[in-house]
N, C-alpha and C. Protein backbone atom coordinates (compact mmCIF):
# COMPACT_ATOMS: atom_id res chain seq x y z
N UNK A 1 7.35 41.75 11.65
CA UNK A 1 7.45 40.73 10.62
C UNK A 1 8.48 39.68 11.02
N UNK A 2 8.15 38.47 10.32
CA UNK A 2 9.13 37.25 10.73
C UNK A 2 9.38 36.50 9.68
N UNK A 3 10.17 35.62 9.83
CA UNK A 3 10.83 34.65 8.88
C UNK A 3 10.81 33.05 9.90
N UNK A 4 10.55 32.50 9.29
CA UNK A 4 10.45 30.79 9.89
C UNK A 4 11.46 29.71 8.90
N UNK A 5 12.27 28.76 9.73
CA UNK A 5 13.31 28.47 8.93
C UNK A 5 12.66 26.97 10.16
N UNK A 6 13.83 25.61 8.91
CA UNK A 6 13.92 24.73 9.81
C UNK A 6 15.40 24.71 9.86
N UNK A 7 16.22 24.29 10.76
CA UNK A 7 17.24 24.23 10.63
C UNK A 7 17.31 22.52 11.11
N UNK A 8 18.40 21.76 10.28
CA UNK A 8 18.62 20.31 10.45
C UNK A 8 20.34 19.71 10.45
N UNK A 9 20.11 18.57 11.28
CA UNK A 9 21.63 18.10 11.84
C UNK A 9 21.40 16.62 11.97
N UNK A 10 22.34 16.15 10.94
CA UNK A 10 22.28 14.66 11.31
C UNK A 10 23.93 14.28 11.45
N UNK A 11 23.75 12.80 12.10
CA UNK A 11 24.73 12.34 12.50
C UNK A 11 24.72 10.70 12.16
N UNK A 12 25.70 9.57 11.39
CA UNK A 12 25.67 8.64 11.53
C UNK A 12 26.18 8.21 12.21
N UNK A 13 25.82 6.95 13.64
CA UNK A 13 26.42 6.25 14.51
C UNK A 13 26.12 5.05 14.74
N UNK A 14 27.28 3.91 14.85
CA UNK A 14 27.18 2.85 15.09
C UNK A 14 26.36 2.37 15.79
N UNK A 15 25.10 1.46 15.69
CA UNK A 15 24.49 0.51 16.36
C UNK A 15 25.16 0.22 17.61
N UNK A 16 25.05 0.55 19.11
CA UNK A 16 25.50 0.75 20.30
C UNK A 16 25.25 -0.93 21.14
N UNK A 17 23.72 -1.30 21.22
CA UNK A 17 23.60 -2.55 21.67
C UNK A 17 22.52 -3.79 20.95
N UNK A 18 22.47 -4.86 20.90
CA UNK A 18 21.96 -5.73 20.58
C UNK A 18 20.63 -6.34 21.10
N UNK A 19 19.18 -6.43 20.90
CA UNK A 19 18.50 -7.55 22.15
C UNK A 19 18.54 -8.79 21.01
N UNK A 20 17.90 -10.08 22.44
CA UNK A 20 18.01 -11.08 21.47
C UNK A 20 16.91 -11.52 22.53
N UNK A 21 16.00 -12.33 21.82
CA UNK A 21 14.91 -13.23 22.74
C UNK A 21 14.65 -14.49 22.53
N UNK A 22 15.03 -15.21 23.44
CA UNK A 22 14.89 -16.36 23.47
C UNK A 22 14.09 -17.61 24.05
N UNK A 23 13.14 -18.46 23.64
CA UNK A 23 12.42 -18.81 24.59
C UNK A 23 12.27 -20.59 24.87
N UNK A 24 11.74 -20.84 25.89
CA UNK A 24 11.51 -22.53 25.43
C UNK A 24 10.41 -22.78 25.40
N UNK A 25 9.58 -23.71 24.62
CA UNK A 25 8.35 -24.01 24.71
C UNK A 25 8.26 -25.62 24.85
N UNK A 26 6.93 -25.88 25.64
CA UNK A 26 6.67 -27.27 25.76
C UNK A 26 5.63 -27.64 26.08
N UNK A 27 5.25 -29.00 25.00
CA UNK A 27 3.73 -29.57 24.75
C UNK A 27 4.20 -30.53 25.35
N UNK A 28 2.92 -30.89 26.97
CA UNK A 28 2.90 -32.33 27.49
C UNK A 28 1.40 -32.58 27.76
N UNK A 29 1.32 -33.87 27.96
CA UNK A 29 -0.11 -34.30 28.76
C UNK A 29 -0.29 -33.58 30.27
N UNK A 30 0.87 -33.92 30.77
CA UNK A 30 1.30 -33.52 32.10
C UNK A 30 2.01 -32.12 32.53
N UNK A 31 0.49 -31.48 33.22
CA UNK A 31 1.29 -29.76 33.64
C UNK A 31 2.58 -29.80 34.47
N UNK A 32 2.69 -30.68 35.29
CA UNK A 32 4.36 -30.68 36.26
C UNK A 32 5.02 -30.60 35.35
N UNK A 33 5.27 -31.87 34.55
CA UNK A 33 6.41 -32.11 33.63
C UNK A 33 6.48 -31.02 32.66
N UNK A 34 5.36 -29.97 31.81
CA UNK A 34 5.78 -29.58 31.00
C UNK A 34 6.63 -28.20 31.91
N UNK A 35 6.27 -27.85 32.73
CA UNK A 35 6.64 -27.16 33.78
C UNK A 35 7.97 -27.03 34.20
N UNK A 36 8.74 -28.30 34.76
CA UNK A 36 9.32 -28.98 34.82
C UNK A 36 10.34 -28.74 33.59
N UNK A 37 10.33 -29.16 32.92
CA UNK A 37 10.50 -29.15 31.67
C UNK A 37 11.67 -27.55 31.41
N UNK A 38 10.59 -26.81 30.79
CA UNK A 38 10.96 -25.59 30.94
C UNK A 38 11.98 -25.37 31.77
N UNK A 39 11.15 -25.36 33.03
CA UNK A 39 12.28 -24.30 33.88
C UNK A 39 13.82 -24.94 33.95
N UNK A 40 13.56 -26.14 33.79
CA UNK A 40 15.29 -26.52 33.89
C UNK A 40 15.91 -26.64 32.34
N UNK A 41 15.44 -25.80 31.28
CA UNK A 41 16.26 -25.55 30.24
C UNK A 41 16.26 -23.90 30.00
N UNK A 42 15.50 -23.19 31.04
CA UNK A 42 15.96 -21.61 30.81
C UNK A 42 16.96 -21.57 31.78
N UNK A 43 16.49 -22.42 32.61
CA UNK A 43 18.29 -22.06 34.08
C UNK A 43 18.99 -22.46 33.12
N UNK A 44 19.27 -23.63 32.30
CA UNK A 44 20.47 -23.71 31.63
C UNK A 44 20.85 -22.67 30.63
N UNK A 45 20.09 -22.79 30.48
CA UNK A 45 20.01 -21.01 28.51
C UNK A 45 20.60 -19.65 29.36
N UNK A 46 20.24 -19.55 30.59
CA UNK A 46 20.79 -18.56 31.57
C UNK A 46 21.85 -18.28 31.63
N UNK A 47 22.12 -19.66 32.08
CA UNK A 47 23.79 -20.06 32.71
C UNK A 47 24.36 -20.00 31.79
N UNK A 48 24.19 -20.56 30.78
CA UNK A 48 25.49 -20.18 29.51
C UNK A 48 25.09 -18.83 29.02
N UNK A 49 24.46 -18.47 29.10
CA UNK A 49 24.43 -16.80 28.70
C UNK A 49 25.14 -15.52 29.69
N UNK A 50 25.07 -16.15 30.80
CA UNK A 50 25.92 -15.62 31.55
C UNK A 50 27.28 -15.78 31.52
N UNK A 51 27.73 -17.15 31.45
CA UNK A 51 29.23 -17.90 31.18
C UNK A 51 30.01 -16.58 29.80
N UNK A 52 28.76 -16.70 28.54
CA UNK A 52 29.80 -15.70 27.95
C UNK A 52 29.68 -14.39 28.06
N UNK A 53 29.04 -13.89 29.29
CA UNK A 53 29.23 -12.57 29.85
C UNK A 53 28.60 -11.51 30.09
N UNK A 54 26.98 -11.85 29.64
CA UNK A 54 26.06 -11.22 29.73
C UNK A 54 25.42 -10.93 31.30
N UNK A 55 25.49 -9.44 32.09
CA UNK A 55 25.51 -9.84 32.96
C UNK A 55 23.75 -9.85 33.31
N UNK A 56 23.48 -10.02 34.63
CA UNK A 56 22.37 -10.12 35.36
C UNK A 56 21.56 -9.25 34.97
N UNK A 57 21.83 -7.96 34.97
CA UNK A 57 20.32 -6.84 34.86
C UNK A 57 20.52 -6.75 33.56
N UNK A 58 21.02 -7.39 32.28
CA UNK A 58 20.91 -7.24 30.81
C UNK A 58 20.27 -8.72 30.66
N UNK A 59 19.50 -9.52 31.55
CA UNK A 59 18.97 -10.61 31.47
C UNK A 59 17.30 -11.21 31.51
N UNK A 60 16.27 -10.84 31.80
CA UNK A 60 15.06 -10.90 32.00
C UNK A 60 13.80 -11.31 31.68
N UNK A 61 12.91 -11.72 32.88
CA UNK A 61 11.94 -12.74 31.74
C UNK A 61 10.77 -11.91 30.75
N UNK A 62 10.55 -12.37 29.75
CA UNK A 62 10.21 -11.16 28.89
C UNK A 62 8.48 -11.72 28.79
N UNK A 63 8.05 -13.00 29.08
CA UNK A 63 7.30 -13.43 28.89
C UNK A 63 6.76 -14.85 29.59
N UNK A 64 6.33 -15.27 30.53
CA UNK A 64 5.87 -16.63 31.04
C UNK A 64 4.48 -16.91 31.03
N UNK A 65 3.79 -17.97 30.02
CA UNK A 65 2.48 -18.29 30.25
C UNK A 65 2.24 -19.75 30.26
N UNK A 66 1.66 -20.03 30.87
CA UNK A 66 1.30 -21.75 31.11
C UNK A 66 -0.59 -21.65 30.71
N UNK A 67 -0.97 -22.66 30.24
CA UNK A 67 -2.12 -22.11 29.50
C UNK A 67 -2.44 -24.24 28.94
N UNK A 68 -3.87 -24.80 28.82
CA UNK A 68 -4.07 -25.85 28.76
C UNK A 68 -5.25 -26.03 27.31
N UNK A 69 -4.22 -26.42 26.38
CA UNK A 69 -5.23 -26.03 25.04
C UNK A 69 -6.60 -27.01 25.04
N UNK A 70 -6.80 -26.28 24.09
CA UNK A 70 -8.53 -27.09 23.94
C UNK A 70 -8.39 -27.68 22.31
N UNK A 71 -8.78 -28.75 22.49
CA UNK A 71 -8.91 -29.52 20.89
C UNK A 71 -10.14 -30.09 20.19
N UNK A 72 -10.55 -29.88 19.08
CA UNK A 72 -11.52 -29.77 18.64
C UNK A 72 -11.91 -31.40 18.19
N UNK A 73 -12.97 -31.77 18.35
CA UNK A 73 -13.46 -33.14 17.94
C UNK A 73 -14.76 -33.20 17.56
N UNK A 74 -15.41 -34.14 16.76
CA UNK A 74 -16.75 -34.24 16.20
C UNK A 74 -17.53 -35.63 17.35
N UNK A 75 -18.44 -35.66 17.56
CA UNK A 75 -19.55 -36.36 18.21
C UNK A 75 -20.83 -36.02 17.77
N UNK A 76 -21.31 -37.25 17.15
CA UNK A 76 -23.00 -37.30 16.47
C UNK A 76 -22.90 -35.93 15.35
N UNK A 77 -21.64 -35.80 15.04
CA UNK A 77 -21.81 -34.80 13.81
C UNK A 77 -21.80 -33.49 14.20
N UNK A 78 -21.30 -33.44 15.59
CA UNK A 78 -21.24 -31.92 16.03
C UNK A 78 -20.09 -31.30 16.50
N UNK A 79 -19.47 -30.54 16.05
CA UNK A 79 -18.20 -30.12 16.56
C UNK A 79 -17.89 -29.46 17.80
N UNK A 80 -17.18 -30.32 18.78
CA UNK A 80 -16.82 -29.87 20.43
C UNK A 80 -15.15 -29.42 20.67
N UNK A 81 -15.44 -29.10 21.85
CA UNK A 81 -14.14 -28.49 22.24
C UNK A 81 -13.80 -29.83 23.72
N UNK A 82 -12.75 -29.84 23.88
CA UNK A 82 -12.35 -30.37 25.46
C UNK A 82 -11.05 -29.94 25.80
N UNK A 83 -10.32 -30.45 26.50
CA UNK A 83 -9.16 -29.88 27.29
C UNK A 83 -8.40 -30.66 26.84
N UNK A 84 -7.27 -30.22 26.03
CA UNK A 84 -5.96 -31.11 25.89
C UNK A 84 -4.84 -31.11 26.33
N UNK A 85 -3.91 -30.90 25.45
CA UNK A 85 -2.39 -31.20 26.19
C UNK A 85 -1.76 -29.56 27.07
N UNK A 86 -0.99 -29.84 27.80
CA UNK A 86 -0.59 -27.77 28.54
C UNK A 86 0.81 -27.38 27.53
N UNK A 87 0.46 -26.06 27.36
CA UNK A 87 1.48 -25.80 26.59
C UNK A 87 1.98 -24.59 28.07
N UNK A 88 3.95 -24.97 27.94
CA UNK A 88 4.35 -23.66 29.03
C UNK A 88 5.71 -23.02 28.08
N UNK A 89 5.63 -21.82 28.08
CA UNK A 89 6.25 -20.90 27.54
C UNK A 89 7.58 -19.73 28.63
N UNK A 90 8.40 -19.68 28.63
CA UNK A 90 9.16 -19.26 28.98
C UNK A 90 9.96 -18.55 27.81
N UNK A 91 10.10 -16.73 27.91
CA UNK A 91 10.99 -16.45 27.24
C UNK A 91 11.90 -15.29 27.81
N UNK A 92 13.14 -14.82 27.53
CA UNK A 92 13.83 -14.11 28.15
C UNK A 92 14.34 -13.19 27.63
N UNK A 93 14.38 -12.14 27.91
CA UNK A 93 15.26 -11.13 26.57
C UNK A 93 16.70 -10.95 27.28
N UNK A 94 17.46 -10.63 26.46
CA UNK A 94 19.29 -10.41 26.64
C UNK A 94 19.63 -9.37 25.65
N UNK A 95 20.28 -8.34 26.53
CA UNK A 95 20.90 -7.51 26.08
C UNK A 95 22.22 -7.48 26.20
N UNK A 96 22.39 -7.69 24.85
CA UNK A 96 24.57 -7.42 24.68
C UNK A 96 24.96 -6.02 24.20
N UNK A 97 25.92 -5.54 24.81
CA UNK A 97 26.54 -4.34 24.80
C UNK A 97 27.44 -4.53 24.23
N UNK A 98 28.16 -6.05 23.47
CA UNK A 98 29.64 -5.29 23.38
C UNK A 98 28.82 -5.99 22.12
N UNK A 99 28.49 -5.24 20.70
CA UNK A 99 27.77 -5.44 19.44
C UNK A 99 28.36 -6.49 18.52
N UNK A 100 29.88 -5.89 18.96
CA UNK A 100 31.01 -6.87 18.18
C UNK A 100 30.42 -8.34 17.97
N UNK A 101 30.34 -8.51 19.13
CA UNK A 101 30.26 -10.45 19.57
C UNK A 101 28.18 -10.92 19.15
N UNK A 102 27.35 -9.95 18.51
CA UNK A 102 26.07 -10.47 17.88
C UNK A 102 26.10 -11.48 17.37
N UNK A 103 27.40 -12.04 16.56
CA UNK A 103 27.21 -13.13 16.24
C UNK A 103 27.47 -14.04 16.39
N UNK A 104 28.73 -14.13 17.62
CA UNK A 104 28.29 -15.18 18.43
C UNK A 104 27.72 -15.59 19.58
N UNK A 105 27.10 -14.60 19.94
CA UNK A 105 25.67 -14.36 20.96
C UNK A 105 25.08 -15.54 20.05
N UNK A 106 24.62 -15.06 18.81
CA UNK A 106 23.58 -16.07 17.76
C UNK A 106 23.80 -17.41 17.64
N UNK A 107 24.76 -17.61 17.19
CA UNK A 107 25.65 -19.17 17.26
C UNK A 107 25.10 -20.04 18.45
N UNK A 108 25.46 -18.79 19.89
CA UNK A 108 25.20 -19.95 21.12
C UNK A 108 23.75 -19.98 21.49
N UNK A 109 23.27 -19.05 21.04
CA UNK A 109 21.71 -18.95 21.78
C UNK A 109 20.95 -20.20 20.51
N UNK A 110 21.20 -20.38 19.01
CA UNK A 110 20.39 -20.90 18.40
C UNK A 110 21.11 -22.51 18.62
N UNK A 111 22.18 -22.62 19.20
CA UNK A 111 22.40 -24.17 19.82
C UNK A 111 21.98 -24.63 20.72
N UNK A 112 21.78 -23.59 21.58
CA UNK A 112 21.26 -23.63 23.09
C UNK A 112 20.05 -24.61 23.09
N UNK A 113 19.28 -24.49 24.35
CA UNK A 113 18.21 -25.10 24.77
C UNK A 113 16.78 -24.73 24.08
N UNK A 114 16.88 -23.28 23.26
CA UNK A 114 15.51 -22.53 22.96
C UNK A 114 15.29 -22.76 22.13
N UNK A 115 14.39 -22.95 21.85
CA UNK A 115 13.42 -23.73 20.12
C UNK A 115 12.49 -22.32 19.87
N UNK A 116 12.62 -21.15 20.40
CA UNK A 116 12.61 -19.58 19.77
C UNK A 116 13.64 -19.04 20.00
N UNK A 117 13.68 -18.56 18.92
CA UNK A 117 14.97 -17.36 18.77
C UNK A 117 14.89 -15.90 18.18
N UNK A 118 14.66 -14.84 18.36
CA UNK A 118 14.70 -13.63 17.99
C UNK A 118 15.89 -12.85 17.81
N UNK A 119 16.19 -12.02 16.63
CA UNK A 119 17.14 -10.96 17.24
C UNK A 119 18.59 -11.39 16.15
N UNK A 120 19.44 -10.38 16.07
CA UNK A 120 19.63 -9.35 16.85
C UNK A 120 18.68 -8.10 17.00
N UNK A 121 17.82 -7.65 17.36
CA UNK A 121 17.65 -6.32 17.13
C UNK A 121 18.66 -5.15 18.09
N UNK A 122 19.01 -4.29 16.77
CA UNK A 122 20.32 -3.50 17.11
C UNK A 122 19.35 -1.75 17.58
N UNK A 123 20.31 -1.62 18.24
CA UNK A 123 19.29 0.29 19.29
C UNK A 123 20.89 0.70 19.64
N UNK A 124 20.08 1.83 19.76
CA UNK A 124 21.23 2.97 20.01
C UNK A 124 20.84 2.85 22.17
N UNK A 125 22.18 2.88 22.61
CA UNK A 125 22.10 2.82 24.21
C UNK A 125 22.03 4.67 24.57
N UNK A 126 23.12 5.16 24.50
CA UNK A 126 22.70 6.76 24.77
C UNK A 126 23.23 7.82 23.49
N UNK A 127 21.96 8.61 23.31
CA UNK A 127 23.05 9.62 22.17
C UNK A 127 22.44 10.96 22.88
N UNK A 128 22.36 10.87 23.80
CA UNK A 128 22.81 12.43 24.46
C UNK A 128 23.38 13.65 24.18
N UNK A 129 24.90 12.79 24.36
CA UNK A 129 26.08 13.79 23.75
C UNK A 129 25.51 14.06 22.23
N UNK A 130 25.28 13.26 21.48
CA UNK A 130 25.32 13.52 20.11
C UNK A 130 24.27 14.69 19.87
N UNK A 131 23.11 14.33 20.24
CA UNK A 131 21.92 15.05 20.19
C UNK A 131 22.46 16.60 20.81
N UNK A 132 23.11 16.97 21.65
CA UNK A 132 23.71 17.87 22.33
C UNK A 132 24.54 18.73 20.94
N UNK A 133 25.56 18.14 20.27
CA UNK A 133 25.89 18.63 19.19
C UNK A 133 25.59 18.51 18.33
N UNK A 134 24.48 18.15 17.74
CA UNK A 134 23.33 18.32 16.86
C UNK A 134 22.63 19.54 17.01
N UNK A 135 22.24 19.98 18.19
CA UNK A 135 21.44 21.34 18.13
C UNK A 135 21.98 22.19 18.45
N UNK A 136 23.35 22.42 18.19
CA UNK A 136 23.91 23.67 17.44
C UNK A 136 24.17 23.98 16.23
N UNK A 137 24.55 22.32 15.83
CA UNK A 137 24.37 22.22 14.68
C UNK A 137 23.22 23.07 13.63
N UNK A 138 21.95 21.85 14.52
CA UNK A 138 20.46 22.61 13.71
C UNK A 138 20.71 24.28 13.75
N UNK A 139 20.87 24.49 14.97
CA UNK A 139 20.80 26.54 15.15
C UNK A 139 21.66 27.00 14.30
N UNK A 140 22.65 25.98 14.27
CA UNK A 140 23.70 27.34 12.81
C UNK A 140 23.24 26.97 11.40
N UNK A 141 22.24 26.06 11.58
CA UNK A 141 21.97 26.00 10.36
C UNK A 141 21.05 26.54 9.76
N UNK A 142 19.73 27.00 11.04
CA UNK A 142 18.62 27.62 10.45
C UNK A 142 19.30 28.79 10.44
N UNK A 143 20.26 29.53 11.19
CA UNK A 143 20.48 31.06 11.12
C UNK A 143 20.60 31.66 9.97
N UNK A 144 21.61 30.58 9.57
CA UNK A 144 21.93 30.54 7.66
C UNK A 144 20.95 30.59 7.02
N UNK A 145 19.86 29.69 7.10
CA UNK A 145 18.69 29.99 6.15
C UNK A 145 18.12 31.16 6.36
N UNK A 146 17.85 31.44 7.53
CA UNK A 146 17.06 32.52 7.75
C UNK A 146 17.50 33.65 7.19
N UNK A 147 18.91 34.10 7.67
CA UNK A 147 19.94 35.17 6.98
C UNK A 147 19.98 35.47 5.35
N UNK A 148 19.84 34.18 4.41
CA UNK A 148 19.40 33.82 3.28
C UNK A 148 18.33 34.61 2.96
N UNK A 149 17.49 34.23 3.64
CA UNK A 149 15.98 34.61 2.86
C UNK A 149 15.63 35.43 3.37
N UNK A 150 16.30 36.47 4.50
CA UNK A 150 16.11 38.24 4.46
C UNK A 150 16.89 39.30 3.78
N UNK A 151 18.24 38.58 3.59
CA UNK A 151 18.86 38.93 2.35
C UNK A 151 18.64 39.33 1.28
N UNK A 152 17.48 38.34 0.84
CA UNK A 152 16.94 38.12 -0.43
C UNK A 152 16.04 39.37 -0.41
N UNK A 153 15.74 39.93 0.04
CA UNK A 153 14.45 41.00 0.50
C UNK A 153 14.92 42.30 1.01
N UNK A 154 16.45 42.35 1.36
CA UNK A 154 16.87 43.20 1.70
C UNK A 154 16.59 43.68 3.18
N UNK A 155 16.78 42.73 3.90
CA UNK A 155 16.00 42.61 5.32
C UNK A 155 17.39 41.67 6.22
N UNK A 156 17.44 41.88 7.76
CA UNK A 156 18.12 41.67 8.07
C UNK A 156 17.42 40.87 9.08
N UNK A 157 17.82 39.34 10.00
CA UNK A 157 17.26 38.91 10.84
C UNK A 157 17.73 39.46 12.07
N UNK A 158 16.74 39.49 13.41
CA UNK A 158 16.92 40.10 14.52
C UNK A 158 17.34 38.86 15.36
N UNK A 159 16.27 39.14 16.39
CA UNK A 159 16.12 37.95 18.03
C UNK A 159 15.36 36.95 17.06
N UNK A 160 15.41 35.83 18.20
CA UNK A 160 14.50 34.52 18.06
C UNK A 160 13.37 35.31 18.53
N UNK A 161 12.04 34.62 17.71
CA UNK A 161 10.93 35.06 18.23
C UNK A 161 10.42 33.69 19.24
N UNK A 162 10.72 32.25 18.63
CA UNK A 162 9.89 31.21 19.19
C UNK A 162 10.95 29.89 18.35
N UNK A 163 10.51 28.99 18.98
CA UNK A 163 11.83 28.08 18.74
C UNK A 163 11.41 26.46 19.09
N UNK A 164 10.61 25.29 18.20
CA UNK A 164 10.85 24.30 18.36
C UNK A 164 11.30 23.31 18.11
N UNK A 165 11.73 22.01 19.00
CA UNK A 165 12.67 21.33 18.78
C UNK A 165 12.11 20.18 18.25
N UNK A 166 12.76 19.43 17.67
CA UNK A 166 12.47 17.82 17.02
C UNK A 166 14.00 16.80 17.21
N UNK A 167 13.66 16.01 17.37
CA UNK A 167 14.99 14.85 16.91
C UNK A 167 14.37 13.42 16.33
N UNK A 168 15.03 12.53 16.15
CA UNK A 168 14.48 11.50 15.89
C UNK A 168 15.62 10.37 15.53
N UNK A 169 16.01 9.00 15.93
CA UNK A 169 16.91 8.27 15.81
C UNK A 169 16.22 7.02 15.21
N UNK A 170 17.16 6.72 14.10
CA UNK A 170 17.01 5.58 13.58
C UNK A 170 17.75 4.60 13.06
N UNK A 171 17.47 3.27 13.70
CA UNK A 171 18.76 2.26 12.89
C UNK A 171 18.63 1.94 11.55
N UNK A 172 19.72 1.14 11.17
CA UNK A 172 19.47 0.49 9.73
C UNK A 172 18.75 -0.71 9.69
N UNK A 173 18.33 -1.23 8.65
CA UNK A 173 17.34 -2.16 9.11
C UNK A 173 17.80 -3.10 9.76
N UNK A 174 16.84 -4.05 10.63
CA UNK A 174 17.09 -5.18 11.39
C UNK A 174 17.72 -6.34 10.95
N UNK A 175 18.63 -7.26 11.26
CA UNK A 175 18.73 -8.28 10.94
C UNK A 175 17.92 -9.51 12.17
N UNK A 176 17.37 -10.05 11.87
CA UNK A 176 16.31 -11.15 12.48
C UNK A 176 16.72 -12.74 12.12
N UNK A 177 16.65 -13.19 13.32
CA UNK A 177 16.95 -14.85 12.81
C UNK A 177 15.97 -14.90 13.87
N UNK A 178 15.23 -16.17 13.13
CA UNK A 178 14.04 -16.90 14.25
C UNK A 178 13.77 -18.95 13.76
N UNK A 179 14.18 -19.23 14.77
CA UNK A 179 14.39 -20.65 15.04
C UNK A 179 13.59 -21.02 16.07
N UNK A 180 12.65 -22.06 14.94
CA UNK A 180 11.74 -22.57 16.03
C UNK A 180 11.74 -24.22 15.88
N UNK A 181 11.27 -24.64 17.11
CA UNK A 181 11.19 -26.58 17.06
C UNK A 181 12.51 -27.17 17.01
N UNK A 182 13.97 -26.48 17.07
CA UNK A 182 14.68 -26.70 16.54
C UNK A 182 15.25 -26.64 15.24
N UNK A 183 14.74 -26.16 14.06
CA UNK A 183 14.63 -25.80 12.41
C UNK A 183 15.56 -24.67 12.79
N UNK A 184 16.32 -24.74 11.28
CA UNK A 184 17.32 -23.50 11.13
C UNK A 184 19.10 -23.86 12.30
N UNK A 185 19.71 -22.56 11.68
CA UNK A 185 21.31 -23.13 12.23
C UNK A 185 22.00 -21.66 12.35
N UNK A 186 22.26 -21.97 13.38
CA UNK A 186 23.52 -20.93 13.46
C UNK A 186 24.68 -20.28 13.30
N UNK A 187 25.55 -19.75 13.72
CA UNK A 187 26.91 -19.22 12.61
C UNK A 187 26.46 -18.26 11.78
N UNK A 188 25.62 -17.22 11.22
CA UNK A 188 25.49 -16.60 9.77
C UNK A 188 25.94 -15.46 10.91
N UNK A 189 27.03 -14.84 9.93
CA UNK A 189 27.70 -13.73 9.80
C UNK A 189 26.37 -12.42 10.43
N UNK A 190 26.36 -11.79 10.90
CA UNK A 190 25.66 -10.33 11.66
C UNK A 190 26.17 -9.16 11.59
N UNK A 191 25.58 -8.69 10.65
CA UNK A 191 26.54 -7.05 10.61
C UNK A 191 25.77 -5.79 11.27
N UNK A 192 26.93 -5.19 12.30
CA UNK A 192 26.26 -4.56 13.28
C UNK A 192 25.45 -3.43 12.66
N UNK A 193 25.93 -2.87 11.77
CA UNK A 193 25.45 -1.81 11.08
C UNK A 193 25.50 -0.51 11.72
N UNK A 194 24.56 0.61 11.60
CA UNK A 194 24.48 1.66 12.18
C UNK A 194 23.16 2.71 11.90
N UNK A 195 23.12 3.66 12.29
CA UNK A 195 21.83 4.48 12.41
C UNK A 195 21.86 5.84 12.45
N UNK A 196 20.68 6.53 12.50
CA UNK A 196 20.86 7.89 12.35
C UNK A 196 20.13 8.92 13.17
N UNK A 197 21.12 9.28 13.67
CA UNK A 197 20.64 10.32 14.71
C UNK A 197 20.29 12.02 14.34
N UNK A 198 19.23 12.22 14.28
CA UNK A 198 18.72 13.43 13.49
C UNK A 198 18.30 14.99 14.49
N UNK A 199 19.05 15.46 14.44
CA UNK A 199 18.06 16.74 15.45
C UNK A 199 17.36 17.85 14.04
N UNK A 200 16.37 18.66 14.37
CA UNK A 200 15.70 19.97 13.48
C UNK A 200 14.91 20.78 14.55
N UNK A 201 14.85 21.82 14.65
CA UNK A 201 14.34 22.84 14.67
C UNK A 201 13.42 23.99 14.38
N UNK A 202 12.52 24.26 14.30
CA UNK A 202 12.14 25.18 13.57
C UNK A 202 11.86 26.76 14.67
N UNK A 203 12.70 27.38 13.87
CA UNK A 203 12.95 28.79 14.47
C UNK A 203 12.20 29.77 13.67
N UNK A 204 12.01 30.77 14.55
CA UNK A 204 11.11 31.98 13.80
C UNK A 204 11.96 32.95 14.24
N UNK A 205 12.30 33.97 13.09
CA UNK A 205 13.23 35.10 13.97
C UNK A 205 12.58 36.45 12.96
N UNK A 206 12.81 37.47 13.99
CA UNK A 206 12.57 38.83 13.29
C UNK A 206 13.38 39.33 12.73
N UNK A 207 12.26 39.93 11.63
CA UNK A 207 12.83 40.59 10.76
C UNK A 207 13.09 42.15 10.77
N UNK A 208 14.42 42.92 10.54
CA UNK A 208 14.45 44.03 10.74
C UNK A 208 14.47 44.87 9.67
């Protein structure tokens, strides 16, 4: 005979790192120029993103499409398509580690060159350790239950018979700013917040 328990362990921890995505977009007649265009306002969006310290491999292009829209027009009463202006898209994601400074990551990125703006979105970087003392946590906690409810019966728990694990981490909700065409302003206050790191278990142990 057996007894099945879950045993559970949570932990609240600070929001660890930040992404933010940023992009430029541009409508021309002309594919060079819109081209053109672009690339010499993400080298700049770069460069000052680097200036306040973001380094190289927390930097990356998250998205590039160049693409030549089609616009709709009527002739003899019939609706056509043809080739219009090129739209080119460049966007980059950035990851900040030190959480503190989200908001003025925000400040400089929504002054910057990018007419998109995403982010902060806040993630946990490693909870290892945590998760590590969480599932002893969970184990002393199902033992207790288990011990409980053979008690109750006059029954004593033995060995583990079988034993699986769960965790699951979650932040608090997102804070999001998105600035496009230039619309919207920067400066609003960002609170890093925090999240929750959960381990459970479910153990089966015999009953003696």
């Amino acid at each position: 005979e057996t007894v099945t328990v879950v045993g559970e362990a949570k932990s609240v921890q600070k929001n660890q790192i930040a992404s933010f995505s940023a992009g430029v977009d541009s409508v021309l007649n002309d594919k060079d120029k819109a081209v053109s265009e672009v690339n010499t306002k993400v080298a700049e969006l770069i460069e000052v993103v680097k200036k306040f310290g973001i380094d190289d491999k927390d930097i990356k292009t998250q998205n590039l499409s160049i693409y030549q829209q089609e616009e709709t027009y009527y002739q003899d009463g019939v609706s056509r398509t043809r080739k219009g202006q090129w739209r080119v898209n460049n966007t980059v994601e950035i990851i900040l580690r030190e959480v503190d400074k989200a908001s003025e990551l925000t400040s400089l990125l929504t002054s910057s060159g990018a007419n998109n703006v995403y982010g902060p979105n806040f993630l946990f970087a490693d909870t290892s350790s945590v998760e590590k003392e969480l599932f002893d946590a969970a184990m002393k906690d199902a033992k207790e239950k288990a011990e409980i409810l053979a008690k109750s019966s006059g029954r004593k728990i033995g060995k583990i018979v079988s034993m699986v694990e769960g965790s699951s981490n979650s932040t608090s909700p997102l804070y999001q700013a998105k600035i496009m065409d230039g619309m919207g302003g920067g400066g609003s206050p960002v609170e890093v917040g925090s999240g929750t790191v959960s381990q459970s278990l479910t153990v089966v142990f015999e009953l003696k």
